[in-house]
Every structure is written in C-alpha cells, then in structure tokens.
C-alpha atoms as a PDB file:
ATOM      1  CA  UNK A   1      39.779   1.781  17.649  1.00  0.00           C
ATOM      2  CA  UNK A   2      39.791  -1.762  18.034  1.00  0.00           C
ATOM      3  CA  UNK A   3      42.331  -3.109  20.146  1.00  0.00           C
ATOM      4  CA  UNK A   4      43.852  -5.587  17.331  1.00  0.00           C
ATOM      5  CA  UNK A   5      44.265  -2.916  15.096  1.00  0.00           C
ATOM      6  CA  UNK A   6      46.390  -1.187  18.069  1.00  0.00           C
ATOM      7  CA  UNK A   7      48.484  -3.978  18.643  1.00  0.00           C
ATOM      8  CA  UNK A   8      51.144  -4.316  16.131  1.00  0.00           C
ATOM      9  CA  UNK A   9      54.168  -6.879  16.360  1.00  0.00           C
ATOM     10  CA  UNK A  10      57.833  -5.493  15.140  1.00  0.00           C
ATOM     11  CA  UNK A  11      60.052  -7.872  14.107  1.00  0.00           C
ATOM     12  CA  UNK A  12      63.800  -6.437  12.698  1.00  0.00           C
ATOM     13  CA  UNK A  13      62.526  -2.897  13.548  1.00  0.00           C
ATOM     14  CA  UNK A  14      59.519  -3.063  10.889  1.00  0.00           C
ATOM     15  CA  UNK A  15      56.225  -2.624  11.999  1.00  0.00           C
ATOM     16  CA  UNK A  16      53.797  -5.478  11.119  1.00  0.00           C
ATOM     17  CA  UNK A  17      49.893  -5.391  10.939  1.00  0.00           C
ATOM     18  CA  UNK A  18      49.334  -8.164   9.775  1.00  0.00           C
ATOM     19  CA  UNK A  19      50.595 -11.503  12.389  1.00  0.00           C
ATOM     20  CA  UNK A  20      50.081 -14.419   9.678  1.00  0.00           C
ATOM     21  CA  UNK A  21      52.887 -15.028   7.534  1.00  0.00           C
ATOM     22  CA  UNK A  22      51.511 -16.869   4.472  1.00  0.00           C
ATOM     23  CA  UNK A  23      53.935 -19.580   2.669  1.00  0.00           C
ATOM     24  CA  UNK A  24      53.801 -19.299  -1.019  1.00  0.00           C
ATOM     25  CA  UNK A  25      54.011 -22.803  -2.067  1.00  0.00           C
ATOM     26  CA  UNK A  26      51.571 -25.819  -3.334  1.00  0.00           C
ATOM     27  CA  UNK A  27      48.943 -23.574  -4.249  1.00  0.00           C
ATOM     28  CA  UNK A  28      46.721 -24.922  -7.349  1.00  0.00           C
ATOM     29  CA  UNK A  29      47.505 -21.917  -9.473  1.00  0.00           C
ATOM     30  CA  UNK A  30      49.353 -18.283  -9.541  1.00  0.00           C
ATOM     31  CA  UNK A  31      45.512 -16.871  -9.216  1.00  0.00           C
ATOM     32  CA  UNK A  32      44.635 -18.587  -6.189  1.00  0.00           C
ATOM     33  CA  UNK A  33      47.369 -18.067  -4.282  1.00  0.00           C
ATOM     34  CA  UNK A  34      47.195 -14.034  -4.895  1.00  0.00           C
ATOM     35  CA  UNK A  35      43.178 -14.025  -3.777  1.00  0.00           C
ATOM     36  CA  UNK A  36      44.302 -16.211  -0.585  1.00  0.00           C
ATOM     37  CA  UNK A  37      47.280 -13.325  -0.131  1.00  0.00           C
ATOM     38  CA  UNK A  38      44.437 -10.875  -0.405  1.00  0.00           C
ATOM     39  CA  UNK A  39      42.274 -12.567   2.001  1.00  0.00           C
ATOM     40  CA  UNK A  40      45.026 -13.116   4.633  1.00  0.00           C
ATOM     41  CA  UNK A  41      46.161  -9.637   4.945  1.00  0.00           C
ATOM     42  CA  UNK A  42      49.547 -10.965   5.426  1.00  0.00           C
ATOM     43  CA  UNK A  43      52.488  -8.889   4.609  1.00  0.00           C
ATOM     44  CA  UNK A  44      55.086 -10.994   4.676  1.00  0.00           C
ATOM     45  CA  UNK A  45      55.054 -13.952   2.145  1.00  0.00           C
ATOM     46  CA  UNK A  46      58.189 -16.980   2.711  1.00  0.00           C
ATOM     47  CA  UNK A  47      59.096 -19.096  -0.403  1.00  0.00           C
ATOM     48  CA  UNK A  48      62.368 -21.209  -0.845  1.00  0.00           C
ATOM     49  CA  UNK A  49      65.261 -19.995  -2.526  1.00  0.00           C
ATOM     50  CA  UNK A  50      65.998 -23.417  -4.467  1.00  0.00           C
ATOM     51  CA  UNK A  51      63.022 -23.138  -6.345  1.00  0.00           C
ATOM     52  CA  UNK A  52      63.663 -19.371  -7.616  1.00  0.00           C
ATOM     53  CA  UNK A  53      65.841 -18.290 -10.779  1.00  0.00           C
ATOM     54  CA  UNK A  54      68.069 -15.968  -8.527  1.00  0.00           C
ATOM     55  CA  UNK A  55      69.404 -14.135 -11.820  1.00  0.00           C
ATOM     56  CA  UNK A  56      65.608 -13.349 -12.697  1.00  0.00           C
ATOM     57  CA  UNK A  57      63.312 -14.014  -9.385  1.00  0.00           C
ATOM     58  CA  UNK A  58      61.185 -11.101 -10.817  1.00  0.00           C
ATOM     59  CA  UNK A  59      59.947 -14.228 -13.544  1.00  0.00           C
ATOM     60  CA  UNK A  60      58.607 -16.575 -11.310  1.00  0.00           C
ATOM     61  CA  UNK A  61      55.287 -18.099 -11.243  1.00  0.00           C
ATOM     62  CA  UNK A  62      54.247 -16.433  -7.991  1.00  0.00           C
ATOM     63  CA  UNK A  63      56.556 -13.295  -7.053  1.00  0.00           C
ATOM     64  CA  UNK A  64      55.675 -11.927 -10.689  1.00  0.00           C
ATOM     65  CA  UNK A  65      52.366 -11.437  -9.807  1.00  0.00           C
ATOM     66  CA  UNK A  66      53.542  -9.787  -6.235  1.00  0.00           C
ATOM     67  CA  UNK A  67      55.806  -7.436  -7.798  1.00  0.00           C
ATOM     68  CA  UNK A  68      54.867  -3.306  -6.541  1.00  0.00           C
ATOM     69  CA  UNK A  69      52.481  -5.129  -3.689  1.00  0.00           C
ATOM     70  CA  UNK A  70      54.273  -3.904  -0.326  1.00  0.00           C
ATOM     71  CA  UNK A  71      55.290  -7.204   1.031  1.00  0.00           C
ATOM     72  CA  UNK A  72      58.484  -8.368   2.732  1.00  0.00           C
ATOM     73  CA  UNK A  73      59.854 -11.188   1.511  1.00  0.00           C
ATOM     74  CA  UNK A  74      61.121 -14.041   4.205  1.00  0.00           C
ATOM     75  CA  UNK A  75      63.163 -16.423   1.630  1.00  0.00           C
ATOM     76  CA  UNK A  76      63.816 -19.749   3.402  1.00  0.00           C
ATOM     77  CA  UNK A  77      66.674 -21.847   3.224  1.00  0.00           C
ATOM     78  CA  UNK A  78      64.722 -25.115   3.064  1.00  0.00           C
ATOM     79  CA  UNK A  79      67.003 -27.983   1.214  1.00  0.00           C
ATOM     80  CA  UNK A  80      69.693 -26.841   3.912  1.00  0.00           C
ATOM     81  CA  UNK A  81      71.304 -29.762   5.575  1.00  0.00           C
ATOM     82  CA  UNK A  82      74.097 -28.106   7.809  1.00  0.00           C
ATOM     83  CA  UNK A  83      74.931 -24.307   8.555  1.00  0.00           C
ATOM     84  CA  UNK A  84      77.103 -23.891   6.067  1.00  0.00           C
ATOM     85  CA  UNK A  85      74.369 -24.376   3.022  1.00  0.00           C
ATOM     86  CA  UNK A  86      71.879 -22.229   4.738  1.00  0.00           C
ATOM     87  CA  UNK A  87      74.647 -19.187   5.369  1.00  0.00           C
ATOM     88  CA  UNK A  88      75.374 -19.755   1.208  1.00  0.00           C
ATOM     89  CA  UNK A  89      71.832 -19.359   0.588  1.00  0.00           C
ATOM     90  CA  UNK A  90      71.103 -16.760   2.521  1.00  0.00           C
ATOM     91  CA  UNK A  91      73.760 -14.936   0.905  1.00  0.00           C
ATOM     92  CA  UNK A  92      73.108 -15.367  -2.268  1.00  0.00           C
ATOM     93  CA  UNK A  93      69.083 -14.457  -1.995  1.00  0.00           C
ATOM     94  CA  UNK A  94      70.302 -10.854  -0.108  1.00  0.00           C
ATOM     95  CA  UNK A  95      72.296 -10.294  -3.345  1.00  0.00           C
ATOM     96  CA  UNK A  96      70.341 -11.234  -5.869  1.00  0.00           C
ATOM     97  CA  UNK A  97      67.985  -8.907  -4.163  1.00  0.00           C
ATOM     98  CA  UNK A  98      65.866 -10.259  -2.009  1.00  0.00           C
ATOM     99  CA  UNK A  99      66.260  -8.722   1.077  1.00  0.00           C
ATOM    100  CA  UNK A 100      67.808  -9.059   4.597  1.00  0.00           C
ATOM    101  CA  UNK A 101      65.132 -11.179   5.890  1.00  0.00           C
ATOM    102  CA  UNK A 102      65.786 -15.104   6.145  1.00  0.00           C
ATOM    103  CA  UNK A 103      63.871 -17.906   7.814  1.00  0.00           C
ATOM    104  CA  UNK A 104      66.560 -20.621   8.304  1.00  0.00           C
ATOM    105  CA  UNK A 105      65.377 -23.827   7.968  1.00  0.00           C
ATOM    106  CA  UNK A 106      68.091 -27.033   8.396  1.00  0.00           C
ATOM    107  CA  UNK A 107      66.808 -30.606   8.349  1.00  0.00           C
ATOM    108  CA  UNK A 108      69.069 -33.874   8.387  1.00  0.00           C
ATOM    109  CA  UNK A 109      65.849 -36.096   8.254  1.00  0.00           C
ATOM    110  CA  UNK A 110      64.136 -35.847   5.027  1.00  0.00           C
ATOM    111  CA  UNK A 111      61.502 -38.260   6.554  1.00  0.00           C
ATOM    112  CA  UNK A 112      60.290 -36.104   9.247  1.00  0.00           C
ATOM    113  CA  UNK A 113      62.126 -32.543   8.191  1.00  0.00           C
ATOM    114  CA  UNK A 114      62.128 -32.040  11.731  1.00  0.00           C
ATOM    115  CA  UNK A 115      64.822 -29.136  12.081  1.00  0.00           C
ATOM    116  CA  UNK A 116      68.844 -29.998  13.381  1.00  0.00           C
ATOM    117  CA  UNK A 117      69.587 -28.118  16.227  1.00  0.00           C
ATOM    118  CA  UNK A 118      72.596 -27.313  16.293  1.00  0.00           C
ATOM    119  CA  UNK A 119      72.937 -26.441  12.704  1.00  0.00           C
ATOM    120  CA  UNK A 120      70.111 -24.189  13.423  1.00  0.00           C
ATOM    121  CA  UNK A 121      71.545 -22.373  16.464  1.00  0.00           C
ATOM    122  CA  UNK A 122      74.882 -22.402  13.859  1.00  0.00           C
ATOM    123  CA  UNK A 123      73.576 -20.796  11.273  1.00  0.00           C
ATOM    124  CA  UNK A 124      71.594 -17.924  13.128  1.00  0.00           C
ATOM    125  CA  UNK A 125      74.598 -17.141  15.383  1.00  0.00           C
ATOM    126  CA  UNK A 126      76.499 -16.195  11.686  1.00  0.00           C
ATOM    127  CA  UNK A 127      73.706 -14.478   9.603  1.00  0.00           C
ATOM    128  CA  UNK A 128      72.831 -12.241  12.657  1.00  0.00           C
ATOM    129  CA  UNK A 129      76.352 -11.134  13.012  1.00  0.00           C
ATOM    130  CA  UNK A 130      76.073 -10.422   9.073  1.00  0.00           C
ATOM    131  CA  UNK A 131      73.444  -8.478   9.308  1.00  0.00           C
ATOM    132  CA  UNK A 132      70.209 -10.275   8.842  1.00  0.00           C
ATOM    133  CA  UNK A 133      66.794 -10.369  10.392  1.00  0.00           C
ATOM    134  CA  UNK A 134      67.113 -13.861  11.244  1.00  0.00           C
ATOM    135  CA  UNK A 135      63.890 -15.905  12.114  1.00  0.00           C
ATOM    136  CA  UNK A 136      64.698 -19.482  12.817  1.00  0.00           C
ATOM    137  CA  UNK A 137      62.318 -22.655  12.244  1.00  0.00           C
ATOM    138  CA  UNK A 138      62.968 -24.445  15.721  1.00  0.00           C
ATOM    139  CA  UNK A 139      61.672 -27.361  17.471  1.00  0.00           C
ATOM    140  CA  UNK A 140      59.019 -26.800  20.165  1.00  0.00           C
ATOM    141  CA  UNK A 141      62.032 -26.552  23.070  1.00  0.00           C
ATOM    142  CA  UNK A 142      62.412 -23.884  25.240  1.00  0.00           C
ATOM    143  CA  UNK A 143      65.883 -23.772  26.097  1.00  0.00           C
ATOM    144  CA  UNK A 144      66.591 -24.367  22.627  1.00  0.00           C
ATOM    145  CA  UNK A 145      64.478 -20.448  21.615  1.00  0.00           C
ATOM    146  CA  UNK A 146      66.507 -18.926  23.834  1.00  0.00           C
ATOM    147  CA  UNK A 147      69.990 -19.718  22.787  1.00  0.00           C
ATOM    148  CA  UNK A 148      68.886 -18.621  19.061  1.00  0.00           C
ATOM    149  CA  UNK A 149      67.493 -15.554  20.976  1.00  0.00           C
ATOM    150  CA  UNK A 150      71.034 -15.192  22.241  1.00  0.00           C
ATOM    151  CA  UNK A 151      72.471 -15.763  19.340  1.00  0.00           C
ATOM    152  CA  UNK A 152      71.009 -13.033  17.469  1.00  0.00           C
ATOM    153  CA  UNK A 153      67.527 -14.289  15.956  1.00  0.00           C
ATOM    154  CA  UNK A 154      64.800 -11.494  15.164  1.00  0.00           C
ATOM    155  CA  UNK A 155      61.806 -13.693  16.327  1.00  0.00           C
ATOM    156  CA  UNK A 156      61.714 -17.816  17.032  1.00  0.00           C
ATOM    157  CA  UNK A 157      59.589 -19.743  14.673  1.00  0.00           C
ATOM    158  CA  UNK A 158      58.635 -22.981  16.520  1.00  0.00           C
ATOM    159  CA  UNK A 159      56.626 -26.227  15.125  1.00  0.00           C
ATOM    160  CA  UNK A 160      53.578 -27.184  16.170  1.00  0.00           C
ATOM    161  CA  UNK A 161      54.007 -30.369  14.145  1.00  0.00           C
ATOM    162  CA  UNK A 162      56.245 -31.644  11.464  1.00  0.00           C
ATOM    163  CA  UNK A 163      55.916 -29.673   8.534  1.00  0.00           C
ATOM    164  CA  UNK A 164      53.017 -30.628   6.157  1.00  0.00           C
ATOM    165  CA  UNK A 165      50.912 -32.488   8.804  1.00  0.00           C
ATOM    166  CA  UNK A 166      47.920 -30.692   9.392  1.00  0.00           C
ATOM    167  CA  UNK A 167      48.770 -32.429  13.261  1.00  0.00           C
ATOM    168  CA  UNK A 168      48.159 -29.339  15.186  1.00  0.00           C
ATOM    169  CA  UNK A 169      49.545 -28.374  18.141  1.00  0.00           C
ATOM    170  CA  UNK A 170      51.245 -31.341  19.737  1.00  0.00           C
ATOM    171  CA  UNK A 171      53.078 -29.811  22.177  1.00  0.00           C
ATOM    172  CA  UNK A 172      51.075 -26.747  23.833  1.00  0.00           C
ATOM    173  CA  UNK A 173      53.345 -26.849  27.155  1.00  0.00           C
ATOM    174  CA  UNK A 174      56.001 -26.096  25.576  1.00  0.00           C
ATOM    175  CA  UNK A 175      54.800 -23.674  23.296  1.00  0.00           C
ATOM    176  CA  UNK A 176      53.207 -21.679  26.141  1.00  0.00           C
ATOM    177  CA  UNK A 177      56.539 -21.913  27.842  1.00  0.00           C
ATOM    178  CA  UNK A 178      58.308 -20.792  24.961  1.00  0.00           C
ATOM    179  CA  UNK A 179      55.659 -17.883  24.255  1.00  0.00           C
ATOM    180  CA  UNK A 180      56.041 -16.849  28.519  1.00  0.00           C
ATOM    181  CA  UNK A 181      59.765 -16.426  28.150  1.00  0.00           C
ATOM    182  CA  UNK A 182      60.306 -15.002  24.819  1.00  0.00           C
ATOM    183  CA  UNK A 183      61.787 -11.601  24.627  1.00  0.00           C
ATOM    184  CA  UNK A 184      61.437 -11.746  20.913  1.00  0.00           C
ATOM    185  CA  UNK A 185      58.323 -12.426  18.881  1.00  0.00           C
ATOM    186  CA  UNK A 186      57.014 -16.070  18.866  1.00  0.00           C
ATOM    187  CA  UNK A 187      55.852 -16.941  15.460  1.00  0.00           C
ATOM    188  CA  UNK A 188      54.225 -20.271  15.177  1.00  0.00           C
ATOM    189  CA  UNK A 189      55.060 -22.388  12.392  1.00  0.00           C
ATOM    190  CA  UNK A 190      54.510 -26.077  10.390  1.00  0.00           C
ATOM    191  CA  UNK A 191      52.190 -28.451  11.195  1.00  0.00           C
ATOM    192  CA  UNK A 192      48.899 -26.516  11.961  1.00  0.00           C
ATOM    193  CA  UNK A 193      46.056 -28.268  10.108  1.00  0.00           C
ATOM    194  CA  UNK A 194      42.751 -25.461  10.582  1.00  0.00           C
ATOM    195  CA  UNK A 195      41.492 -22.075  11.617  1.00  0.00           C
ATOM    196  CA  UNK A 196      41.166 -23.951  15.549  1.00  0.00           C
ATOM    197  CA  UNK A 197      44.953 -24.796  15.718  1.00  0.00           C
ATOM    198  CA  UNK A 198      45.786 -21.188  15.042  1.00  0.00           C
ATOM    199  CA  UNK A 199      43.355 -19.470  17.640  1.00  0.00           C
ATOM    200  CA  UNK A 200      45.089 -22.448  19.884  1.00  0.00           C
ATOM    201  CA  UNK A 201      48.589 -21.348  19.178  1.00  0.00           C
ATOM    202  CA  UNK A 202      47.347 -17.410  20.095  1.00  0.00           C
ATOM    203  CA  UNK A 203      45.662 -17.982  22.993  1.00  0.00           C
ATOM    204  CA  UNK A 204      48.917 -20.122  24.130  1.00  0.00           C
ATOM    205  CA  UNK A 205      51.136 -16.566  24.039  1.00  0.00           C
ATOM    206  CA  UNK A 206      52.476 -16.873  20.502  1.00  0.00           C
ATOM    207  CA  UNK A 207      52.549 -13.740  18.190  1.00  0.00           C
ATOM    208  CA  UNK A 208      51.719 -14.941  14.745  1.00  0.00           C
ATOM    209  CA  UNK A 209      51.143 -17.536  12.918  1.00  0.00           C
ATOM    210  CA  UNK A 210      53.293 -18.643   9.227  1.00  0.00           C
ATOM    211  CA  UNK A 211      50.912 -21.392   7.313  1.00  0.00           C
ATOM    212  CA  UNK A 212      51.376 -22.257   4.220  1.00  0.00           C
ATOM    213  CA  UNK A 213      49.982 -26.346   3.520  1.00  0.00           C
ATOM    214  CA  UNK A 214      46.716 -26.046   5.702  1.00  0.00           C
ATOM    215  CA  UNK A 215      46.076 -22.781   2.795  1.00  0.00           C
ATOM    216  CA  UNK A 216      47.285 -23.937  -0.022  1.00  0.00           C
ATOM    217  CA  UNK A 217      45.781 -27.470   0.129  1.00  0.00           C
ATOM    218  CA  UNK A 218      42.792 -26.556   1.822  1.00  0.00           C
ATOM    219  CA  UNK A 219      39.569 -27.574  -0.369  1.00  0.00           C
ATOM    220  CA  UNK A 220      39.082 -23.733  -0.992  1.00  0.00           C
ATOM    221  CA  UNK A 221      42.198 -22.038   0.040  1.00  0.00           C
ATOM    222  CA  UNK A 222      41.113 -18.619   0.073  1.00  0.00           C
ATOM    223  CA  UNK A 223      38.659 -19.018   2.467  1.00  0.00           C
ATOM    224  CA  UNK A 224      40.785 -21.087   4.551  1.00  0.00           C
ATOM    225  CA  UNK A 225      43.051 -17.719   4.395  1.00  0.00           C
ATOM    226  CA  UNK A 226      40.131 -15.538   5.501  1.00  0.00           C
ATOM    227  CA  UNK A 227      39.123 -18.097   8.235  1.00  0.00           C
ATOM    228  CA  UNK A 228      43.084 -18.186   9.442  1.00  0.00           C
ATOM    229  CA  UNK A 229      43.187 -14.464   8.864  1.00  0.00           C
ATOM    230  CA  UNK A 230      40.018 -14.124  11.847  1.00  0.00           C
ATOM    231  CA  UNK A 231      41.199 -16.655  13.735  1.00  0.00           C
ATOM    232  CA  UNK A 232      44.765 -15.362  14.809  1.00  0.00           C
ATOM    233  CA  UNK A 233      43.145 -11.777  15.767  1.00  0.00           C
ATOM    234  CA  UNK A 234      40.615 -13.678  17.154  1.00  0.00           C
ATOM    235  CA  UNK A 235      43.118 -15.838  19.164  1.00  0.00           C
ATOM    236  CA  UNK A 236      44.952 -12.597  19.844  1.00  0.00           C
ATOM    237  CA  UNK A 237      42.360 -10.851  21.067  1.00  0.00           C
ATOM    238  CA  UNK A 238      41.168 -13.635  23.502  1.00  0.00           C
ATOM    239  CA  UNK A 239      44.608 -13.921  24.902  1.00  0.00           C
ATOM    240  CA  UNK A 240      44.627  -9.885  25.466  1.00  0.00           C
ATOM    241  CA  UNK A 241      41.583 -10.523  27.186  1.00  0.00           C
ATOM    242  CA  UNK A 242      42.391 -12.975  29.705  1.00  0.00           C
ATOM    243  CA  UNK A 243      40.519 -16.248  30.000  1.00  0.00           C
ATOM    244  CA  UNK A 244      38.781 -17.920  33.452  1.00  0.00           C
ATOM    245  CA  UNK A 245      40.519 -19.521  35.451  1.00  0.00           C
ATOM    246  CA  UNK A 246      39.916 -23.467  35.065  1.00  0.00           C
ATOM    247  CA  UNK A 247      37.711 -25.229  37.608  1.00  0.00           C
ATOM    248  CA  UNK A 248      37.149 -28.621  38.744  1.00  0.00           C
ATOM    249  CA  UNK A 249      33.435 -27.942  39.553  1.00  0.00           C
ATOM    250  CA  UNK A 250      30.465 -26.305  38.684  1.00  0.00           C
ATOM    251  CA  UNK A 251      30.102 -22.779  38.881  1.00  0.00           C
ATOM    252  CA  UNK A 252      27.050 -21.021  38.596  1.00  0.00           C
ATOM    253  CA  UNK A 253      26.594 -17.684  36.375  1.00  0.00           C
ATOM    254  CA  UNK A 254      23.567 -16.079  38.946  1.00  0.00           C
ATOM    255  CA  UNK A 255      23.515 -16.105  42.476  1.00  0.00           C
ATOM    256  CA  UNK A 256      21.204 -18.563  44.558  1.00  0.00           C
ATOM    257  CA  UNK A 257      19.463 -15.195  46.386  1.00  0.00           C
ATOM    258  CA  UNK A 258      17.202 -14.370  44.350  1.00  0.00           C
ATOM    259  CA  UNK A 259      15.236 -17.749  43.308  1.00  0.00           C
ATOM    260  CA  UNK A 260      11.992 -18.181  43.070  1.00  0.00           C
ATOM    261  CA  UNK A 261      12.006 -21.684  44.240  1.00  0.00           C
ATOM    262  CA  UNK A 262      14.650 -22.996  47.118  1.00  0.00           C
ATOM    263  CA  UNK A 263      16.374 -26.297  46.318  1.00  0.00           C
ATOM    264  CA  UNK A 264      14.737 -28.200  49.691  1.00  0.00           C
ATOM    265  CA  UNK A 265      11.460 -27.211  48.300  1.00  0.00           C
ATOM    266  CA  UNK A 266      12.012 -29.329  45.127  1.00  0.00           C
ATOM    267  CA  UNK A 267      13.204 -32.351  47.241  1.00  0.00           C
ATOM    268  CA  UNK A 268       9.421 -32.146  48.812  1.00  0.00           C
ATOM    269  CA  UNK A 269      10.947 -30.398  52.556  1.00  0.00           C
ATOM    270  CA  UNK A 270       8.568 -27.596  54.010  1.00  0.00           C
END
C-alpha cells in the first residue's frame, strides 16, 4: 500500500486522510468551489462564522451544497479583535451546530491581519478548557506554538505569509523549527501562493497544509486544488523519505574506476 495512504494525521482524536484543509471563501461560484473540494480530497473545509446565518447555516451559498458530504467543519473566528470576541463566536457556532472544532483567528491590524499574540494564546487557553478542538492561526514563532500547545491547542496553524499574499514561505527556519518541536500537528496556513510553496512547507516537517486564496483565485481553481492536492503527499512523501545531505561541491553519481578514458589522458599526459 502506498506509504501516504498509511500515514494518516489525527487531530482532536479524528483520523484524517486527507492533510489539506481547503478554505471555503472567494471562490467564483457555489459550483466551482464543490469540483475544487472534490479535487482536493480535503475533509475538513474552514469558513468564517460572520458571514453565516447561524439560525439557518444549512442555507448558505456554500455549506448547502456540502450538506450529507462527510466533512468536518473548522469555523473560524476571523473579525475577532481580542479573546473575548473569538470565545463568543466560538460559542455560538458549537450551538448553532456547528461543531467543536474552531480555528481561532485574532487580528488588531486590519492592514496586515497578522494574528495578536496574546489574544491568541488567550483565547485557546479558554476554548480548550471548554471543550474544543482548538487549532490556532499563529505567527511563524516557535516559542510562541508551544505555549498554545500548552495551553491546550489540538494542532498549531502557523503563516507562511500574511494572509491573502500568495508570498510563500518567508520564514522556512522557523517553520522547520516549529515543525522539529511540535508535539501536536503542524498545519501550515495563509500566505502560500502555488503547488511549490506547499511541497516547501512539507518537506520543512509540517503536517498539512489549509489554502484557501491561492484555490479560490487561482485562474482555474480546481486544478490548482488537484495540483495542491499532489503536491502536499508529494511533499510528504519526500520528507518521509529523507533528502541528501547538502554539499558545497561536486559530487559525482559513478565512480572514477571504471572509465574508459583517465583524466591525465585528456590533458595530453602519457
């Protein structure tokens, strides 16, 4: 069986496939966005709460079309400024049926939506002891993923890049750093532009990918979900491999026994 198929990530004690988490948003149409879904094999789909009729989610223009698919939602508490407004929406998306999961997501800069700290660490510290599956949208800082570890979080969800910028990975240091001392899943997320920043963010150490801008606006979105889709196992499956080690010279692939012609001979020595 092939080894990606084997290798499963569990995050809140479910049992993912799948390691892209697809956003729902900014796609061109309902129709689209439910062929990328099918072409990313993704099984967990995130969406923000402000934007869904909480008294009648089943009626909106994307998780109508989801409804009976097994997915698990991860609603998002984007629009959150401080702890406080994320723990209220989190709340009220777990009863108005939405699950257990949350992704918090803080920001006190609308300009670069780059998340607040401490309101993050905040706000995971009192979902978790509610009883949520808490995955956090974090900046790329190590110290940082482990105090929302401590504090209860499911999995870290660290930016490549501020969110919408196609800029890649900015940052792979730390995001290898992170990924080495995780004892929770790593799930990359904002900021990755292509099918290359996600093998990237793989081969670093992380354990899945969320995209949701670099899909939705992509020129054709579904096969930017198919291309993400093979690029994290892909990605996976190199860093389960084990690269080279890196070099500062040349290295030859055959032996020199074995040639037909020695190198002296070519410089005209006998």
């Amino acid at each position: 069986m092939d080894t990606i198929v084997q290798d499963g990530m569990v995050i809140g004690g479910r049992k993912l496939k799948s390691r892209f988490f697809l956003g729902t948003g900014r796609f061109p149409s309902p129709a689209v966005f439910l062929q990328a879904l099918e072409a990313s094999g993704a099984e967990v789909i995130t969406f923000a709460v402000r934007r869904i009729n909480l008294d009648n989610y089943e009626d909106d223009g994307v998780l109508q079309h989801v409804a009976g698919r097994e997915l698990i939602y991860l609603p998002n508490t984007s629009g959150a400024g401080n702890a406080d407004e994320a723990v209220r929406i989190a709340r009220l998306a777990r009863a108005a049926g939405l699950g257990d999961w949350i992704k918090v997501e803080i920001s006190s800069n609308p300009r670069t939506l780059l998340p607040d700290p401490v309101e993050t660490l905040k706000a995971t510290e009192r979902l978790a002891d509610e009883g949520f599956t808490v995955l956090p949208y974090t900046s790329d800082d190590p110290a940082l993923c482990r105090r929302l570890e401590d504090a209860g979080a499911a999995a870290v969800m660290p930016g490549g890049a501020p969110i919408g910028t196609g800029l890649g990975i900015l940052n792979p240091y730390n995001l290898g750093l992170i990924a080495e001392e995780a004892r929770v899943p790593v799930i990359v997320d904002a900021g990755l532009g292509s099918a290359g920043d996600a093998v990237q963010a793989m081969e670093l150490g992380a354990d899945g990918i969320l995209a949701n801008t670099p899909v939705s606006k992509a020129v054709d979105p579904v096969a930017m979900a198919r291309a993400m889709k093979l690029a994290i196992e892909a990605g996976r499956l190199s860093r389960l491999a084990g690269r080279i080690p890196r070099k500062r010279y040349a290295s030859a692939s055959s032996e020199l026994e074995g040639r037909l012609f020695r190198p002296e001979a070519r410089e005209g020595k006998t």
